[in-house]
Protein backbone atom coordinates (compact mmCIF):
# COMPACT_ATOMS: atom_id res chain seq x y z
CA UNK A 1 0.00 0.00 0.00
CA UNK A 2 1.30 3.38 -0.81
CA UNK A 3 2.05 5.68 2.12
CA UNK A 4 2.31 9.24 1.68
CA UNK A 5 4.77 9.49 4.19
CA UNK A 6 7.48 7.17 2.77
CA UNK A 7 10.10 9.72 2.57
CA UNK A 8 10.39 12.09 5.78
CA UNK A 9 8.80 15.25 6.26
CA UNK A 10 11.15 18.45 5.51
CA UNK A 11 11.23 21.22 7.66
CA UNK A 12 9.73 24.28 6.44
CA UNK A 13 12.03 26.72 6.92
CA UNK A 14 11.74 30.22 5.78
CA UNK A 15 13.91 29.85 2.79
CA UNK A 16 11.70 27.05 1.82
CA UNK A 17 8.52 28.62 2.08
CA UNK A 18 9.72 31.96 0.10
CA UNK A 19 10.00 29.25 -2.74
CA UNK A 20 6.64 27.85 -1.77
CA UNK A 21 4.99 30.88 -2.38
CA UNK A 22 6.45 31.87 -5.08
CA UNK A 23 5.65 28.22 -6.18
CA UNK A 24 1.58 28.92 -5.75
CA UNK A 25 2.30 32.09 -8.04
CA UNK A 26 3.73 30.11 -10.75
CA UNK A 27 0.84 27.36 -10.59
CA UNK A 28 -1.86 29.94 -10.25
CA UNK A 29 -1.04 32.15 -12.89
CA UNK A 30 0.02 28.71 -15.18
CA UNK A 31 -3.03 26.61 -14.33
CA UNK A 32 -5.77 30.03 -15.61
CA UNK A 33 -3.53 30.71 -18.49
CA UNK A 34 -3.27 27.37 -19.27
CA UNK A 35 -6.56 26.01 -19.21
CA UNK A 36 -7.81 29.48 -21.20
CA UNK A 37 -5.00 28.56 -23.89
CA UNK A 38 -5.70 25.37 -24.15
CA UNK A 39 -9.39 25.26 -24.61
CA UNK A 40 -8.95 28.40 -27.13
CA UNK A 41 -6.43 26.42 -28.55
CA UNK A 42 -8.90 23.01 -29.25
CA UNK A 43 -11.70 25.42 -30.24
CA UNK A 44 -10.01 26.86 -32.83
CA UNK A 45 -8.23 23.64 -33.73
CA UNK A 46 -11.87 22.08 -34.30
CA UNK A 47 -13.72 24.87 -35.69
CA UNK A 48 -11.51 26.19 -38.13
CA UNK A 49 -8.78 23.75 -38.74
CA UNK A 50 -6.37 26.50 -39.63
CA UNK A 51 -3.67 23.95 -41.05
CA UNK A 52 -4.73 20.41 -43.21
CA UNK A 53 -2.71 17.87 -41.48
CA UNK A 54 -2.99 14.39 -40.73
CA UNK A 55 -1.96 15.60 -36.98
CA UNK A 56 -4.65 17.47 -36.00
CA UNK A 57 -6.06 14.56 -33.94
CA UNK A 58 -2.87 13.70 -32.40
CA UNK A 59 -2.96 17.58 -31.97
CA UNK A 60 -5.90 17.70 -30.06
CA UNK A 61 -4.90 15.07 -27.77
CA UNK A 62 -1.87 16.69 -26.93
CA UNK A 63 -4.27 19.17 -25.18
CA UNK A 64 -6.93 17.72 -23.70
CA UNK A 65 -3.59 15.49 -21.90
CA UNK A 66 -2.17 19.03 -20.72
CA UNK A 67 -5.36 20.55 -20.05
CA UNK A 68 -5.97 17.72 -16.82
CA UNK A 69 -2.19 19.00 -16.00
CA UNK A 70 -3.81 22.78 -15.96
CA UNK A 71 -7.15 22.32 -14.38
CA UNK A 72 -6.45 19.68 -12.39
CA UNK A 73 -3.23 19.18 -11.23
CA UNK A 74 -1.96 22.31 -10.99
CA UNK A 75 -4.43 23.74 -8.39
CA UNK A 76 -4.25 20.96 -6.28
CA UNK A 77 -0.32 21.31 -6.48
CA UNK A 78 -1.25 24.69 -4.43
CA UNK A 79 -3.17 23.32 -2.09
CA UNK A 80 -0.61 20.88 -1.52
CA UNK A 81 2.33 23.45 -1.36
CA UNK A 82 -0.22 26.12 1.14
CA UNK A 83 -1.32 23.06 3.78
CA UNK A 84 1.29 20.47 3.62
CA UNK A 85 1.18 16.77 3.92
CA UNK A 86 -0.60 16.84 6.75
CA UNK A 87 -3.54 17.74 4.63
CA UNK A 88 -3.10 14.53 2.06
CA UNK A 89 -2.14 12.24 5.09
CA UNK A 90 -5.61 10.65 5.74
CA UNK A 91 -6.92 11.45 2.06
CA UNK A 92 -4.04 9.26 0.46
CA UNK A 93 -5.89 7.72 -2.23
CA UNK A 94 -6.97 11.35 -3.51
CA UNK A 95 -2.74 12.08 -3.84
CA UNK A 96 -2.41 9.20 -5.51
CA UNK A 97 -4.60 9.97 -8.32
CA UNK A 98 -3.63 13.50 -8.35
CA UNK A 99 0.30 11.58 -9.20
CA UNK A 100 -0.66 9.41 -11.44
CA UNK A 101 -2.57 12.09 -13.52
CA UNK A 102 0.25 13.92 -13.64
CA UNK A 103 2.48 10.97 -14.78
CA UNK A 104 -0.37 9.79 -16.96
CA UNK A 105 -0.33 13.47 -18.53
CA UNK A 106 3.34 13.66 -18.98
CA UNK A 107 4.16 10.15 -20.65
CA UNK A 108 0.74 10.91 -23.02
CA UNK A 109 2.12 14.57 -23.61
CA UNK A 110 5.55 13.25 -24.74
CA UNK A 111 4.49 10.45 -27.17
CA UNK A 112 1.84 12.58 -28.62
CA UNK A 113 4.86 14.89 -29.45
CA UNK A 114 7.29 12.20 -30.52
CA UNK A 115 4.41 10.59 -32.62
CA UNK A 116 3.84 13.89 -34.48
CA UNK A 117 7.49 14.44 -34.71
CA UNK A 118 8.03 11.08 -36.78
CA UNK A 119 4.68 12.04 -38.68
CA UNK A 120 5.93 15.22 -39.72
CA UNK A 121 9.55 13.61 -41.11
CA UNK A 122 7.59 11.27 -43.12
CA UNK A 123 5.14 13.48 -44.77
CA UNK A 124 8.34 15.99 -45.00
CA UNK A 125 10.09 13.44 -46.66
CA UNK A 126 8.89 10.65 -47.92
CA UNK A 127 5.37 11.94 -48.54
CA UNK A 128 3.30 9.78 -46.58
CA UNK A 129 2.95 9.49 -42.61
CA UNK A 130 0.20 8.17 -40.06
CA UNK A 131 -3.07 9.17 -42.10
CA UNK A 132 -6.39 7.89 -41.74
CA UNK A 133 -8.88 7.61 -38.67
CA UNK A 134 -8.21 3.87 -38.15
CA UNK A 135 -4.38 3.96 -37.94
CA UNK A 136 -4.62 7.78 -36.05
CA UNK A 137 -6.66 5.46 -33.58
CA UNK A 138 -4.61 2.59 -33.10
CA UNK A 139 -1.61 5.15 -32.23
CA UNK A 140 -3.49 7.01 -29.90
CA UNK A 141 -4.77 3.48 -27.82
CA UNK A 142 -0.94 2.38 -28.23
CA UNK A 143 -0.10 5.51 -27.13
CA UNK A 144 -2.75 5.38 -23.63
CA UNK A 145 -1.72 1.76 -23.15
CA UNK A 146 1.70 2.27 -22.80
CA UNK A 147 1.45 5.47 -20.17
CA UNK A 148 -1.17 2.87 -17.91
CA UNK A 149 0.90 0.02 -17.99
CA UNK A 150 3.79 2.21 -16.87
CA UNK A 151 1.53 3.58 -13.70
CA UNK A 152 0.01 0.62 -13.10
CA UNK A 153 4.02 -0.46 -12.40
CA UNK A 154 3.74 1.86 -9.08
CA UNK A 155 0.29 0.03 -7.81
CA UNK A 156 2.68 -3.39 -7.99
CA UNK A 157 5.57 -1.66 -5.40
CA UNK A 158 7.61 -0.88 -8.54
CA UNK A 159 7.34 2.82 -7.74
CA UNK A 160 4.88 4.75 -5.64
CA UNK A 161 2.50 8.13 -6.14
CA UNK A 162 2.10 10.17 -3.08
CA UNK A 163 3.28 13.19 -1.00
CA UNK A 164 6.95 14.51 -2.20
CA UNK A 165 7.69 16.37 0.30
CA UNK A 166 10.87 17.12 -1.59
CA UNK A 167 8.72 18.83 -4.68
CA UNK A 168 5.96 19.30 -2.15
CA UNK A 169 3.14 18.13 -4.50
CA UNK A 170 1.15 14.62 -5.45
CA UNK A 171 4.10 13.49 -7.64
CA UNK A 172 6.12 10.22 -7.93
CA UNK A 173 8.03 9.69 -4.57
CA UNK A 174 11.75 9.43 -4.73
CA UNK A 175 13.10 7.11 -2.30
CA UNK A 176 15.62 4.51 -2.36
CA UNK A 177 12.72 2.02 -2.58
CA UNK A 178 11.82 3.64 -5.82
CA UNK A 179 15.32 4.07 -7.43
CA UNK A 180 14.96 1.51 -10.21
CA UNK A 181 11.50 2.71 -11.34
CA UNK A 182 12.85 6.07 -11.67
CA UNK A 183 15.69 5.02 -13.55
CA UNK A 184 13.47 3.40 -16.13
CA UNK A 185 11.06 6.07 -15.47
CA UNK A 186 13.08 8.52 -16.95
CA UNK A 187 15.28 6.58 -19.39
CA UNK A 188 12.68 4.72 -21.10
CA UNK A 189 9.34 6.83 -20.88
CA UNK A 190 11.37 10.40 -20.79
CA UNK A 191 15.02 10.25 -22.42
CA UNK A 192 13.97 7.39 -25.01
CA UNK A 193 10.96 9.30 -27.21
CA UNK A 194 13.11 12.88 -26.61
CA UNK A 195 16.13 10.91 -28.29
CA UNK A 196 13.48 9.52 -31.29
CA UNK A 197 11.85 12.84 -31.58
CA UNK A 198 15.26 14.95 -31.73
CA UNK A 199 16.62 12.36 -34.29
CA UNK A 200 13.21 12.48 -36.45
CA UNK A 201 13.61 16.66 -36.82
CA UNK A 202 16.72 16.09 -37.72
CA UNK A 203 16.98 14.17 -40.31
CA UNK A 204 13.57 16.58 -41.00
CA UNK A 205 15.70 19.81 -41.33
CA UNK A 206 18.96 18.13 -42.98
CA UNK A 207 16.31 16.73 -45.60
CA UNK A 208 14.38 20.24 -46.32
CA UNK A 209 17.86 22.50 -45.91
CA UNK A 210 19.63 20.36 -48.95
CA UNK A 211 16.50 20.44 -50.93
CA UNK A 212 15.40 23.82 -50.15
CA UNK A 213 16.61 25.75 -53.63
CA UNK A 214 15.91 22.73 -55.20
CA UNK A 215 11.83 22.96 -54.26
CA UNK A 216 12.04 26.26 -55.32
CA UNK A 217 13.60 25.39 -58.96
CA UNK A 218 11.58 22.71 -59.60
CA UNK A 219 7.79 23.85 -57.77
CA UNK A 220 6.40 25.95 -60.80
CA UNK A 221 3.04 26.21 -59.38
CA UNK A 222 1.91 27.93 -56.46
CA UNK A 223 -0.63 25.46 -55.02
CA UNK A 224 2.26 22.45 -54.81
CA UNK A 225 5.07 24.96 -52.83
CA UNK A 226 2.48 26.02 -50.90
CA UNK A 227 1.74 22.65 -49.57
CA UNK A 228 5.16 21.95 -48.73
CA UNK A 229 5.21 25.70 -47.11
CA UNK A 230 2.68 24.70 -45.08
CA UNK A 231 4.36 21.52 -44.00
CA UNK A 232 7.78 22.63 -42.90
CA UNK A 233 5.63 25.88 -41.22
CA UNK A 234 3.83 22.95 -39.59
CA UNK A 235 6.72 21.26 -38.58
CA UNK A 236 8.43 24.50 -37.08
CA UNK A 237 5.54 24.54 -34.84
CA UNK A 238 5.45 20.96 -33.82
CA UNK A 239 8.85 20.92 -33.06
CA UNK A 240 8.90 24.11 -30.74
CA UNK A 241 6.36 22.28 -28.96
CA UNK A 242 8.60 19.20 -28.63
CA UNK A 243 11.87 22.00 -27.62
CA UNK A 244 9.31 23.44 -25.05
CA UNK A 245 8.66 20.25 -23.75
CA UNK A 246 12.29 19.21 -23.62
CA UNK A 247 13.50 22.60 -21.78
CA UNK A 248 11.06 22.23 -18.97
CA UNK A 249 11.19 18.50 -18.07
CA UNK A 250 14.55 17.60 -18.77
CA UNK A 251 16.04 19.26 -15.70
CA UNK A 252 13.45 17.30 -13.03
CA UNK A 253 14.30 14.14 -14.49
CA UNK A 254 17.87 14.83 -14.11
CA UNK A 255 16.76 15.50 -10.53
CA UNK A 256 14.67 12.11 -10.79
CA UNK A 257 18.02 10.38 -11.46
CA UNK A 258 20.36 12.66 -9.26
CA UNK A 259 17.88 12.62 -6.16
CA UNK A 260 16.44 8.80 -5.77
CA UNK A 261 18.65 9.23 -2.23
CA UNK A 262 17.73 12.29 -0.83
CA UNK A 263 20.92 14.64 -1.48
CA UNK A 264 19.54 17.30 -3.68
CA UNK A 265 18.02 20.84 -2.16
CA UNK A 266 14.43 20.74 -1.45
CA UNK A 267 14.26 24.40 -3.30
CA UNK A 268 16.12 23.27 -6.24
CA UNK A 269 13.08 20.67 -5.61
CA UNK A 270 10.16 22.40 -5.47
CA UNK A 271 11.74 25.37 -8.58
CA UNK A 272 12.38 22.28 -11.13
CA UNK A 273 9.12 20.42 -10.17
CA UNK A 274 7.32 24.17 -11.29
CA UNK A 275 9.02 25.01 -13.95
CA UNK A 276 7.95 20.97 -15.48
CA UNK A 277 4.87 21.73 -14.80
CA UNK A 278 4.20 24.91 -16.83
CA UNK A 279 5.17 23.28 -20.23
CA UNK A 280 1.07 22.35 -20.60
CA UNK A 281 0.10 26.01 -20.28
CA UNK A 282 2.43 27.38 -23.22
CA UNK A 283 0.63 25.59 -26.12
CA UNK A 284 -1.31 28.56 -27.16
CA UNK A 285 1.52 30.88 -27.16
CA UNK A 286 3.62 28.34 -29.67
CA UNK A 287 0.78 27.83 -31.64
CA UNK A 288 0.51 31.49 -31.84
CA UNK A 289 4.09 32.54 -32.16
CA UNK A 290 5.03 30.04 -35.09
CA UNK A 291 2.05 29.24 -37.53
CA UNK A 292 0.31 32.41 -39.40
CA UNK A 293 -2.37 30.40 -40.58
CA UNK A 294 -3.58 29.82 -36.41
CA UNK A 295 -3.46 33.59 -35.35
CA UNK A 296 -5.86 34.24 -38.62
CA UNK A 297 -7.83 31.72 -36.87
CA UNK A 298 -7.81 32.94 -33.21
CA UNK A 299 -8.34 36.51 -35.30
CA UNK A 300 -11.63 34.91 -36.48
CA UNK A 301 -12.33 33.26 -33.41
CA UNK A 302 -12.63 36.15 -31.26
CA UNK A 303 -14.71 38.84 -34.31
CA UNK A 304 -16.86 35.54 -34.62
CA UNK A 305 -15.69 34.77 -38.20
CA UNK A 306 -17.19 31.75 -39.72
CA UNK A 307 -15.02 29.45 -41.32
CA UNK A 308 -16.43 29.75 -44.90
CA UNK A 309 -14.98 33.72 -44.64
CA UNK A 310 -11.77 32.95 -42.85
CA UNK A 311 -11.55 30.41 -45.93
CA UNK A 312 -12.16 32.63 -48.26
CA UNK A 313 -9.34 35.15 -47.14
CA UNK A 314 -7.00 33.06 -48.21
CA UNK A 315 -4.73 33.58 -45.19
CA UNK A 316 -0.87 33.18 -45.02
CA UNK A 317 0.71 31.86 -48.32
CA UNK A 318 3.34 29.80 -46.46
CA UNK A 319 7.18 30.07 -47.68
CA UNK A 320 9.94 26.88 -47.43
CA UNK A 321 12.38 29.18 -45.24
CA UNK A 322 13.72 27.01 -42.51
């Protein structure tokens, strides 16, 4: 049986609790702007489609998976960091599920992004990728299977959900117990699909950077460039997404590895553990900030375009500059 107080208490001191507050901050401010973004986000994803791609399934689940992170997680990760353990102590099996969401959201999160990373490489270059509602399903149950067989590891003492009172949140619990799950935690779930993902943009970008000028030479009409525009613009945003993802989590599962004894500072702790957890409220601002084609749509959006006008605007023609 888990037990949210497998790893000792730490004593709040006032160093600690500066960090704690400035913790809630961070959570509150991520968890409204977050779940705002990401329902804008899906809206506009759904109602206007504002880029043809085989993705924009694997797209939407990408946020309704960070969304749970953002309305769920990350206000009970202030109520966690304002009363303590104590609090979660006799409601255990409520900080367990609050964990495994979060572990649930993160493993989901990452293959959706590795997934769409590989996608976009093969429609890049080799003009074909995961198309179709049948095979777009299959991934996506591959994709959920995988994420609860690895939870369902911690329900079989392979690794534990509860109380960190290192990170001070309903997280996994580091612990010596827990060392080897970590280890395969991290290296298989986290470090393996980065590593995939990484490897399928670049061979993406070496691809389209030798046959950039090319394209151009031999792409006399306008409607074919323009698909392949929109492809590598596609890819630019997918891929920020995936460098987003990669700058906020890889730090707390070098802390995964580096901490399964106790050693490391419980307010280099609690900072890493926050700054994970606000990769699910930045979609909207990546989808904004790289692809023309979704701020025409979020322009619509809000004046209450329809789509058959924001279609006939003809937004964004798209260039190949990578």
């Amino acid at each position: 049986m888990m037990n949210v107080t497998d790893n000792a208490p730490v004593t709040t001191s006032g160093t600690v609790t500066g960090v704690l507050i400035f913790s809630c901050v961070v959570f509150g401010v991520a968890g409204v702007v977050g779940t705002t973004g990401n329902v804008t986000t899906l809206v506009t994803l759904v109602k206007y489609r504002p880029f043809q791609s085989a993705e924009i399934v694997l797209f939407a689940n990408l946020l309704l998976s960070d969304m749970f992170v953002t309305a769920i997680a990350d206000p009970m990760s202030i109520i966690a960091k304002t009363l303590g353990w104590k609090f979660f102590s006799p409601l255990q099996p409520l900080c367990v599920i609050i964990g495994t969401i979060c572990t649930v959201s993160c493993v989901v999160s990452l293959l959706t992004i590795a997934t769409i990373g590989v996608n976009r490489y093969l429609i890049v270059c080799h003009s074909h990728g995961f198309d179709g509602k049948r095979v777009q399903s299959i991934i996506l149950t591959c994709i959920y299977g995988w994420a609860l067989t690895v939870v369902s590891m911690t329900f079989f003492g392979f690794g534990r959900h509860g109380f960190n009172h290192k990170t001070h949140m309903c997280l996994l619990v580091q612990s010596p117990s827990t060392g080897r799950f970590m280890v395969f935690f991290v290296v298989v779930c986290l470090w393996t699909p980065m590593l995939a993902t990484l490897l399928s943009y670049g061979n993406l970008y070496h691809r389209v950077a030798k046959s950039r000028r090319r394209i151009v030479a031999v792409t006399k009409g306008n409607r074919r460039r323009k698909k392949q525009g929109d492809s590598v613009q596609l890819a630019k945003t997918a891929f920020t997404i995936f460098s987003v993802f990669v700058i906020c989590w890889f730090p707390i599962s070098l802390l995964f590895l580096l901490d399964r004894h106790g050693g490391v500072n419980t307010n280099v702790s609690i900072l890493l553990s926050t700054f994970a957890h606000i990769h699910p409220s930045l979609n909207f601002f990546v989808f904004y900030g790289t692809n023309k084609r979704f701020r025409n749509a979020v322009k619509a959006l809000v004046l209450g375009k329809s789509r058959q006008v924001l279609n006939n605007q003809s937004i964004a023609t798209i260039t190949t500059e990578m």
